[in-house]
C-alpha atoms as a PDB file:
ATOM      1  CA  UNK A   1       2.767  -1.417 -28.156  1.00  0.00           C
ATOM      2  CA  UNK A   2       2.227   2.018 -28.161  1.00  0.00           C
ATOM      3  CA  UNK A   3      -0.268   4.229 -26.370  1.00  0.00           C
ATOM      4  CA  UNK A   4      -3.684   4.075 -27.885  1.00  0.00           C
ATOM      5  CA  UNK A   5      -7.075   5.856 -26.768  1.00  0.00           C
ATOM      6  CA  UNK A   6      -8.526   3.580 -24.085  1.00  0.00           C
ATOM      7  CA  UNK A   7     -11.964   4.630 -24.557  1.00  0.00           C
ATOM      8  CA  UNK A   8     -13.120   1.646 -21.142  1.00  0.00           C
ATOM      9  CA  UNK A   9     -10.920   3.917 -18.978  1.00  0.00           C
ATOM     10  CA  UNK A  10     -13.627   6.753 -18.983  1.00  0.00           C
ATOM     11  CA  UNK A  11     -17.609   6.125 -18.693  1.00  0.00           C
ATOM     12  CA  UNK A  12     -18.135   7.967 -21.527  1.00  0.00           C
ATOM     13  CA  UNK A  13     -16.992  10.435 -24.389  1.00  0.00           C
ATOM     14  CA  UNK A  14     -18.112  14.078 -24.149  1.00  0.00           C
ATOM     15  CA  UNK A  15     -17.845  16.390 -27.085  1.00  0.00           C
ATOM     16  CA  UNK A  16     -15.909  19.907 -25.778  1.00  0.00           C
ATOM     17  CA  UNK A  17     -16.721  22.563 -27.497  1.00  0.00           C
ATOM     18  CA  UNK A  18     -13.193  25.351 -27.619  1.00  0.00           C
ATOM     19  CA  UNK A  19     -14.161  28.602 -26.328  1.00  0.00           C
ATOM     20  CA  UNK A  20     -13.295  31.812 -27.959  1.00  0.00           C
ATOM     21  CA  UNK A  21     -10.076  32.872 -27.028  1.00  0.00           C
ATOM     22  CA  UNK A  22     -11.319  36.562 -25.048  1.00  0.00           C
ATOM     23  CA  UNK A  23     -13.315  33.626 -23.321  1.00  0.00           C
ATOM     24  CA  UNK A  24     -10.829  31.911 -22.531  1.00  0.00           C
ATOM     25  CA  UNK A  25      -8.356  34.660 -21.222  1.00  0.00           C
ATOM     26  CA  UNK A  26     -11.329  35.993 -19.267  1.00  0.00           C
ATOM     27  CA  UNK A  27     -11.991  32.411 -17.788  1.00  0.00           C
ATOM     28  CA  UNK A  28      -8.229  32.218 -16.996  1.00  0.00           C
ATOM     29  CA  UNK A  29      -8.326  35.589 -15.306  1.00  0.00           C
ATOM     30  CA  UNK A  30     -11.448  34.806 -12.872  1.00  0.00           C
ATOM     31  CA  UNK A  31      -9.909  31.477 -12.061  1.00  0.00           C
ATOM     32  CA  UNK A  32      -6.500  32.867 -11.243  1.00  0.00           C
ATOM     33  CA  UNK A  33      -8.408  35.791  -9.303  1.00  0.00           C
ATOM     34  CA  UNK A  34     -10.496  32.822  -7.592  1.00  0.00           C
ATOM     35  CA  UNK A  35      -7.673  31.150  -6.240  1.00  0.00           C
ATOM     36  CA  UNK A  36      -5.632  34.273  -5.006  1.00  0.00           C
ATOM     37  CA  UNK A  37      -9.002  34.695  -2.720  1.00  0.00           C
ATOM     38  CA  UNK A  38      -8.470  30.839  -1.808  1.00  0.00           C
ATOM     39  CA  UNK A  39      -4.899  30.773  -0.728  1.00  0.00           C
ATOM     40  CA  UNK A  40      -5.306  34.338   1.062  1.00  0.00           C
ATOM     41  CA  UNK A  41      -8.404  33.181   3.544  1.00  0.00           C
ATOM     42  CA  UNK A  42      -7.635  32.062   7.157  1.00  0.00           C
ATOM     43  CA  UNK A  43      -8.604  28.221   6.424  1.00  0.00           C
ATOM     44  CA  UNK A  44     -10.809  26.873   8.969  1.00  0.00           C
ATOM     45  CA  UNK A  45     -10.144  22.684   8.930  1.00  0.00           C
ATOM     46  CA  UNK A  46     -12.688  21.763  11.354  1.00  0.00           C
ATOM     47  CA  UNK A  47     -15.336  23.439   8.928  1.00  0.00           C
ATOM     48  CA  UNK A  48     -13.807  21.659   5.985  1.00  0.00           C
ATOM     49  CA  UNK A  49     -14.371  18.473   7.896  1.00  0.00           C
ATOM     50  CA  UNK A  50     -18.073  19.316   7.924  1.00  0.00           C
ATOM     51  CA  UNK A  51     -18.140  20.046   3.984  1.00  0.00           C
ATOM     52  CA  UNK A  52     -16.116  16.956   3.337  1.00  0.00           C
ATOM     53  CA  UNK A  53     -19.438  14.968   4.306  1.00  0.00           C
ATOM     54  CA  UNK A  54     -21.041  15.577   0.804  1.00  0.00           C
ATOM     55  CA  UNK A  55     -17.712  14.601  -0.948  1.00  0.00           C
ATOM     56  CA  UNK A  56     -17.175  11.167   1.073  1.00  0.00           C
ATOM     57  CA  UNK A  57     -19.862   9.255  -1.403  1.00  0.00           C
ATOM     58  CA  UNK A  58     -17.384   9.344  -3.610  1.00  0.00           C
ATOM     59  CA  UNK A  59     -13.899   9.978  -2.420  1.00  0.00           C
ATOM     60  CA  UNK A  60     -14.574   7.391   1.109  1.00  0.00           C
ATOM     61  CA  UNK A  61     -15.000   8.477   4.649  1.00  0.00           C
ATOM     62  CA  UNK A  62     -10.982   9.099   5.184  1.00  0.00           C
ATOM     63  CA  UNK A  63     -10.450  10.504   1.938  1.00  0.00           C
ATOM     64  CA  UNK A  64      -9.160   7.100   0.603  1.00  0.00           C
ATOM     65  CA  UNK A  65     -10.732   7.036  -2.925  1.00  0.00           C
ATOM     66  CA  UNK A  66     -12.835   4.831  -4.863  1.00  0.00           C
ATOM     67  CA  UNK A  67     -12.020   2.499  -7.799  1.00  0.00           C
ATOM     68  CA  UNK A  68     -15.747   2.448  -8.479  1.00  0.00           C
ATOM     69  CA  UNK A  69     -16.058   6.176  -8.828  1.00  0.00           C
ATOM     70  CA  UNK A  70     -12.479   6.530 -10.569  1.00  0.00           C
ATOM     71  CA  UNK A  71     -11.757   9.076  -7.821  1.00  0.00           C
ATOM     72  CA  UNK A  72      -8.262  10.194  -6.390  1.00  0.00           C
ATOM     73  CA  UNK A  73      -7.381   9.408  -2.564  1.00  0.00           C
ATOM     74  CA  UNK A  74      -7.332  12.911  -1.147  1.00  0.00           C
ATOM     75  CA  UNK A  75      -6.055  12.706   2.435  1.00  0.00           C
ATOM     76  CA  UNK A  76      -3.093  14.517   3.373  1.00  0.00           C
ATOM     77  CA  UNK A  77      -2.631  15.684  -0.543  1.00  0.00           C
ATOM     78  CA  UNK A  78      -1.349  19.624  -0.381  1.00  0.00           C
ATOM     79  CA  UNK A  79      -4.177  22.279   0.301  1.00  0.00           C
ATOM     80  CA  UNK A  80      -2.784  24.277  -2.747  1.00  0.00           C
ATOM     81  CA  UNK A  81      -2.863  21.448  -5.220  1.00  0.00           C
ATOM     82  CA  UNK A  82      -6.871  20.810  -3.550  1.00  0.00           C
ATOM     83  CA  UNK A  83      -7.489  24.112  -3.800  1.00  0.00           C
ATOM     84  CA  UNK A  84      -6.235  25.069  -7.506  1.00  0.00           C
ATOM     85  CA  UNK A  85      -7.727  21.689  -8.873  1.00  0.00           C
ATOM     86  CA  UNK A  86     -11.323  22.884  -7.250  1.00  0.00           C
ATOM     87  CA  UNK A  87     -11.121  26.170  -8.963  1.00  0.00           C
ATOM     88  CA  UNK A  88      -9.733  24.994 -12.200  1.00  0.00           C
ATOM     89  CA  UNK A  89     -12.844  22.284 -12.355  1.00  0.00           C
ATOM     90  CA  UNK A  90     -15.619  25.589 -11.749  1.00  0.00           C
ATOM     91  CA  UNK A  91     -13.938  27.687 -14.522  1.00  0.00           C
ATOM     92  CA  UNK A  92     -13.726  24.469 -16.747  1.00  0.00           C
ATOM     93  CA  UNK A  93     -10.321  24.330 -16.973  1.00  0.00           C
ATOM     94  CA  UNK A  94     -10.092  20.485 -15.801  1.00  0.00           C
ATOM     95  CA  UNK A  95     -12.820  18.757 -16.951  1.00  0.00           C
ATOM     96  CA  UNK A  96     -15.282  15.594 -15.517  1.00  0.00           C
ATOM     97  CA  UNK A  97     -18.360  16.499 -15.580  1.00  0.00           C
ATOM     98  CA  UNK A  98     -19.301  15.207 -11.735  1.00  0.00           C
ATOM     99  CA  UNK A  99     -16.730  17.444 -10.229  1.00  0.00           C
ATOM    100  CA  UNK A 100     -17.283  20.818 -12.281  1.00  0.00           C
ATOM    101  CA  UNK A 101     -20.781  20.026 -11.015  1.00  0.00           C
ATOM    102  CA  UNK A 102     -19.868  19.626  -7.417  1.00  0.00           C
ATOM    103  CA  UNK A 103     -17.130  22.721  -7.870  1.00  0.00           C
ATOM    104  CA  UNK A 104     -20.219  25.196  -9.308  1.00  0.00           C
ATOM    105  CA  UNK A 105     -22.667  23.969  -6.894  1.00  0.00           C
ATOM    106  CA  UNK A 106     -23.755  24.585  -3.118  1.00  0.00           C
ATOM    107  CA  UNK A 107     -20.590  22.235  -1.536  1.00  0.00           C
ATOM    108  CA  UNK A 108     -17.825  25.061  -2.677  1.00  0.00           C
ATOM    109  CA  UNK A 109     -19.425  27.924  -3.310  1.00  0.00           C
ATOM    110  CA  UNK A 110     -17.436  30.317  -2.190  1.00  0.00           C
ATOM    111  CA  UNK A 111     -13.405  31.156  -2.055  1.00  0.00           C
ATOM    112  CA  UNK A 112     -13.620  30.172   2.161  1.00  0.00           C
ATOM    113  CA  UNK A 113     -15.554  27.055   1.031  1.00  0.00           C
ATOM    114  CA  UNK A 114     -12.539  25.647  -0.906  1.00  0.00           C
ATOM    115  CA  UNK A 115      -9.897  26.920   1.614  1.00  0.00           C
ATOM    116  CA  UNK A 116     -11.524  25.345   4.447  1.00  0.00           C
ATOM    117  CA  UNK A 117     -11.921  22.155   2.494  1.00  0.00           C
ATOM    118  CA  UNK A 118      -8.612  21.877   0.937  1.00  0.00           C
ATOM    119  CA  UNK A 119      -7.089  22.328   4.912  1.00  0.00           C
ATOM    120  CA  UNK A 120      -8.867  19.765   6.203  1.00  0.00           C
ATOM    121  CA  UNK A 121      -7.856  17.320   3.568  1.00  0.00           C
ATOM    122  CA  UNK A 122      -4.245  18.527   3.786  1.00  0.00           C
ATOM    123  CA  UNK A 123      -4.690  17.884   7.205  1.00  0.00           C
ATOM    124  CA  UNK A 124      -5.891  14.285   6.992  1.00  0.00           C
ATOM    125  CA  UNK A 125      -3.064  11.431   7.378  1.00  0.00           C
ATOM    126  CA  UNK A 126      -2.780   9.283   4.330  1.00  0.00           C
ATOM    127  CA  UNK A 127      -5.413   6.052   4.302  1.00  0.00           C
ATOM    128  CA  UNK A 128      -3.957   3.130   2.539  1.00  0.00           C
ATOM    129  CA  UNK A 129      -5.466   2.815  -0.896  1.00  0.00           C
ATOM    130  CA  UNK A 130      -4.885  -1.143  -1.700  1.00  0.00           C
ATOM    131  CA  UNK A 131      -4.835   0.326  -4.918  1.00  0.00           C
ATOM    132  CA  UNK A 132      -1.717  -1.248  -6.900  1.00  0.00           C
ATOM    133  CA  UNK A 133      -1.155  -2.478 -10.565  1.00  0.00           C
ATOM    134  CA  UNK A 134       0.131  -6.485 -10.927  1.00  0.00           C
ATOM    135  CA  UNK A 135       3.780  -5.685 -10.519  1.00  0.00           C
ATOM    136  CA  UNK A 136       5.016  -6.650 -13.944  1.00  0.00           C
ATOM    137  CA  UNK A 137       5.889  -3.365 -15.124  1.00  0.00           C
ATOM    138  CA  UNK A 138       6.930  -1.547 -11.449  1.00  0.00           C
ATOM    139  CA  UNK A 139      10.499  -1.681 -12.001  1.00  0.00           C
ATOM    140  CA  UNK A 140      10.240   0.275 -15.144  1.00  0.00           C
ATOM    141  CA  UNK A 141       8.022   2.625 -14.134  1.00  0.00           C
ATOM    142  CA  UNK A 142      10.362   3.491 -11.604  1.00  0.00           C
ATOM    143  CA  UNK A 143      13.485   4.215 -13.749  1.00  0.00           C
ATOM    144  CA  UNK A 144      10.724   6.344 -15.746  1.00  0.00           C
ATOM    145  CA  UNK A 145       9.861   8.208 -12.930  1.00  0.00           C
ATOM    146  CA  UNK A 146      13.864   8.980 -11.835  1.00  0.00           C
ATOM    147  CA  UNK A 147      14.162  10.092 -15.391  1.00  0.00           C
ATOM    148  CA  UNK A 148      11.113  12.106 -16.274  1.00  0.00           C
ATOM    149  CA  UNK A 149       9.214  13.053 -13.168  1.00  0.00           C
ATOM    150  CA  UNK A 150      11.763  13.687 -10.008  1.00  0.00           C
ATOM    151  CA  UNK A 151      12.524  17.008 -10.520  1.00  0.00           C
ATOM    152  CA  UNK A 152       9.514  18.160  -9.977  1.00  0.00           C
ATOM    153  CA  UNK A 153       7.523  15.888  -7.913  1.00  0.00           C
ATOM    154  CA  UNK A 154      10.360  15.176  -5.503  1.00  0.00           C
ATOM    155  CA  UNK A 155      12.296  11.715  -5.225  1.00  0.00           C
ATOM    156  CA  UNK A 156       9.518  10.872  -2.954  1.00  0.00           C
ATOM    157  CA  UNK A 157       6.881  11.691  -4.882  1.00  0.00           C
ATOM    158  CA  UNK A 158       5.686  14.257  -2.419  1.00  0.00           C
ATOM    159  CA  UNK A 159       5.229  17.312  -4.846  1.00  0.00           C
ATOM    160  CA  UNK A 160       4.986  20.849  -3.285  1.00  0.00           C
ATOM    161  CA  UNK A 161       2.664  22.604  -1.511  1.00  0.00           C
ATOM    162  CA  UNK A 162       4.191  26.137  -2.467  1.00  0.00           C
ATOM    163  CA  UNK A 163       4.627  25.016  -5.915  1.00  0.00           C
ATOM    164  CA  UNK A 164       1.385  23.470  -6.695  1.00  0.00           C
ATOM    165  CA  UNK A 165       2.985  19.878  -7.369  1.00  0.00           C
ATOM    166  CA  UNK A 166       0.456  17.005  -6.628  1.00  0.00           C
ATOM    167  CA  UNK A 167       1.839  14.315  -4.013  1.00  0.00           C
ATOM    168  CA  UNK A 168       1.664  11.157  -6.451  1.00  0.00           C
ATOM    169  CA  UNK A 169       2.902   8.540  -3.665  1.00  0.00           C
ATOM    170  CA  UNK A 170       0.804   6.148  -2.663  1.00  0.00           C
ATOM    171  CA  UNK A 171      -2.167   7.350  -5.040  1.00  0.00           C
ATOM    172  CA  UNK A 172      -4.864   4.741  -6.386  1.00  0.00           C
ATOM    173  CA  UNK A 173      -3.468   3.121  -8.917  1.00  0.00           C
ATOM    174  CA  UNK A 174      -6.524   2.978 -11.044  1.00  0.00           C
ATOM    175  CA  UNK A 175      -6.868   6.928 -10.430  1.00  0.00           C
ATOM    176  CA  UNK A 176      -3.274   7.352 -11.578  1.00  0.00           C
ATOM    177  CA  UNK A 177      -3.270   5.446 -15.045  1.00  0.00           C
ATOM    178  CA  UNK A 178      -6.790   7.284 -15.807  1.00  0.00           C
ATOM    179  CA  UNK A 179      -4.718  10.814 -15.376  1.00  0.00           C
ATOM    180  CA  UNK A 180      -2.304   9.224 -17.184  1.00  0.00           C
ATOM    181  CA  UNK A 181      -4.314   8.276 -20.516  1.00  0.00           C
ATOM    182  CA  UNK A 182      -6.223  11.510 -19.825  1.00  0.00           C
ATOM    183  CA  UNK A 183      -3.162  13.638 -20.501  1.00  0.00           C
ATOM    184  CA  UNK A 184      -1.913  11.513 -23.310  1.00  0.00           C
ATOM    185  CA  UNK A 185      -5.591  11.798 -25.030  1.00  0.00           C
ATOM    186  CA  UNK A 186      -6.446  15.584 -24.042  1.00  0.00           C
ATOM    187  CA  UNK A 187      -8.428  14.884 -21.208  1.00  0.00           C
ATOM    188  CA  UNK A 188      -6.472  17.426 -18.856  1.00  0.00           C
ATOM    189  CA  UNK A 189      -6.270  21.043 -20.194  1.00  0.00           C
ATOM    190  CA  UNK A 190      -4.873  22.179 -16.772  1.00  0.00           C
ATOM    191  CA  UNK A 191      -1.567  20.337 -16.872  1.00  0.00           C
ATOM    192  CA  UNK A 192       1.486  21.663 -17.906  1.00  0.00           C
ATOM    193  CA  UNK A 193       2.414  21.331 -21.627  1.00  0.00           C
ATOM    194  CA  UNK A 194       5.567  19.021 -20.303  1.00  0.00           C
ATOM    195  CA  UNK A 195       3.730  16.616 -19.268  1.00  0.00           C
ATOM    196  CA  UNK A 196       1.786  15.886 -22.668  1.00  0.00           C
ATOM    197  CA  UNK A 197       5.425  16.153 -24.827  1.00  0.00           C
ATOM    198  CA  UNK A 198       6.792  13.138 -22.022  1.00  0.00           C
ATOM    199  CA  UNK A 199       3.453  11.098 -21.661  1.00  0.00           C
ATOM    200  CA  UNK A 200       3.101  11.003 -25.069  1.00  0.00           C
ATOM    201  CA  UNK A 201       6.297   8.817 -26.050  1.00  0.00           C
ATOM    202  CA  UNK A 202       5.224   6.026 -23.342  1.00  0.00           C
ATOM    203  CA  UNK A 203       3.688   2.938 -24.294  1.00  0.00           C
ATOM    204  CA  UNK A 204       1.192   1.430 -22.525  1.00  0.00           C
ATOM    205  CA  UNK A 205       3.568  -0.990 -20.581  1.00  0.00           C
ATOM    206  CA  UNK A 206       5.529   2.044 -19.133  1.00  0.00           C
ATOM    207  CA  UNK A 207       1.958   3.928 -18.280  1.00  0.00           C
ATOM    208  CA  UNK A 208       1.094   1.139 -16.403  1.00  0.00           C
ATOM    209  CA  UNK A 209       4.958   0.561 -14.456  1.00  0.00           C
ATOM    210  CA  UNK A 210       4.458   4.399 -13.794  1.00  0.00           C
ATOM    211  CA  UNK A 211       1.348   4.430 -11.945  1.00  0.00           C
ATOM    212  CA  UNK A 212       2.193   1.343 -10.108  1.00  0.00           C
ATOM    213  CA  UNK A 213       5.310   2.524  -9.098  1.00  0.00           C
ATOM    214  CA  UNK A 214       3.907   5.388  -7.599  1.00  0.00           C
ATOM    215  CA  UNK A 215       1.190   3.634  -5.756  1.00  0.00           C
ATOM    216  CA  UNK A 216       3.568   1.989  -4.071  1.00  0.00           C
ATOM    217  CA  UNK A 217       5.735   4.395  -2.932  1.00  0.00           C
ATOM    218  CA  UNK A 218       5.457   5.275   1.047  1.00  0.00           C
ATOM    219  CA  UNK A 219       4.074   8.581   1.950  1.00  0.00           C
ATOM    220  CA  UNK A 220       7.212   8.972   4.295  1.00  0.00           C
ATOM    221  CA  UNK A 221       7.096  13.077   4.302  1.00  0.00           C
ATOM    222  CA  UNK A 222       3.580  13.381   5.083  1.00  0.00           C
ATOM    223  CA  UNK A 223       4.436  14.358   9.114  1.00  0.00           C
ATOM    224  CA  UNK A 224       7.690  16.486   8.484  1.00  0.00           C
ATOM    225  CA  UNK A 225       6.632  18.253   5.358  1.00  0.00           C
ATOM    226  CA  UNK A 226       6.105  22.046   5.143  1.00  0.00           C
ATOM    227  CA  UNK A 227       3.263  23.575   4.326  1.00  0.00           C
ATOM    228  CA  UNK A 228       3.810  26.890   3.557  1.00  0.00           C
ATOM    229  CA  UNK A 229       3.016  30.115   1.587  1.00  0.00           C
ATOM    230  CA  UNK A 230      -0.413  28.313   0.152  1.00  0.00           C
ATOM    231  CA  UNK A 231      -3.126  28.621   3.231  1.00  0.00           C
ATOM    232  CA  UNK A 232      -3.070  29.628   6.122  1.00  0.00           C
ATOM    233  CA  UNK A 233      -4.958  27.599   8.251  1.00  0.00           C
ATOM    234  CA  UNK A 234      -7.203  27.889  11.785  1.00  0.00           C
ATOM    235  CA  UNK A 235      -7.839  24.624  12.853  1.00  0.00           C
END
């Protein structure tokens, strides 16, 4: 069956209205400027701790996520990947309207703000999620991912720090076939166009194997991975 619009997977439908396209070379131009600031500060984790306490409603106390709040487990995901999603949300370049509100607002208001919070949640071992589909479609999902994800997101699934490459293992499974659907509807101007052109050709079935394949997978690089070139960080 192929992929439809699954209107249940989002609370509601919002009506976008396109900027103009100065607007949106000018908005592209502040955001990239934005993050340049981020990933040149001297990230301070131990303040990010303290800023993660208005963000735990919603993404849990260790950063585990929330399949009532459709939100992503954060711990140990890459301080670039934290930082560029936080700036892409206040320029409106990734939309939901909760976070653009929490990315505009008096949590992250400034360039340190994000740095210090995207270090501390880089810093943060991975919590278990419990988050998995019901197994059915796992084996497909993972010659899927082997064949249309690897090369960039590792054979791990740990991404890249330096590259801005999400870690996808061990994710919320609910989170994952939301982002999923998003890109397949137009829900995610910020992603490559790549990942639109592959999504697109999946049915629902291999959506589903996809995500729960990478829910599942171990986050076994989390202690020897790199970080580097992204943030510098003071702890």
């Amino acid at each position: 069956m192929k992929c439809i619009t699954l209107g249940l997977l989002a609370s509601a439908v919002f009506a976008v209205a396109l900027p103009a396209p100065r607007t949106v070379v000018s908005t592209q131009a502040g955001a990239r400027a934005e993050l340049q600031a981020v990933l040149s500060a001297v990230a301070n984790a131990k303040r990010g701790a303290r800023l993660f306490g208005a963000c735990a409603g919603c993404h849990g106390l260790r950063a585990e996520g929330s399949a009532e709040q459709w939100t992503p487990a954060l711990a140990g995901q890459h301080p670039s990947v934290v930082a560029k999603e936080l700036v892409d949300y206040r320029y409106g370049i990734r939309w939901d309207f909760r976070m653009e509100r929490v990315a505009a607002s008096h949590v992250t208001p400034f360039a340190q703000d994000i740095a210090d919070l995207a270090a501390y949640l880089g810093s943060l071992p991975p919590a278990p999620t419990g988050s998995f589909g019901d197994g059915e479609w796992v084996a497909q999902g993972r010659r899927l991912y082997t064949t249309l994800c690897v090369s960039c997101h590792g054979a791990e699934g740990g991404g890249s720090d330096a590259r801005f490459v999400p870690r996808l293992a061990g994710q919320r499974y609910d989170y994952l076939l939301r982002q999923l659907h998003d890109v397949v509807d137009g829900r995610r101007p910020n992603m490559m166009a790549i990942h639109d052109s592959r999504l697109r050709k999946l049915d629902m079935e291999e959506l589903n194997g996809l995500a729960d394949y990478l829910s599942r997978l171990p986050r076994n690089d989390f202690n020897q991975r790199a970080v580097t070139g992204s943030t510098r960080t003071r702890r």
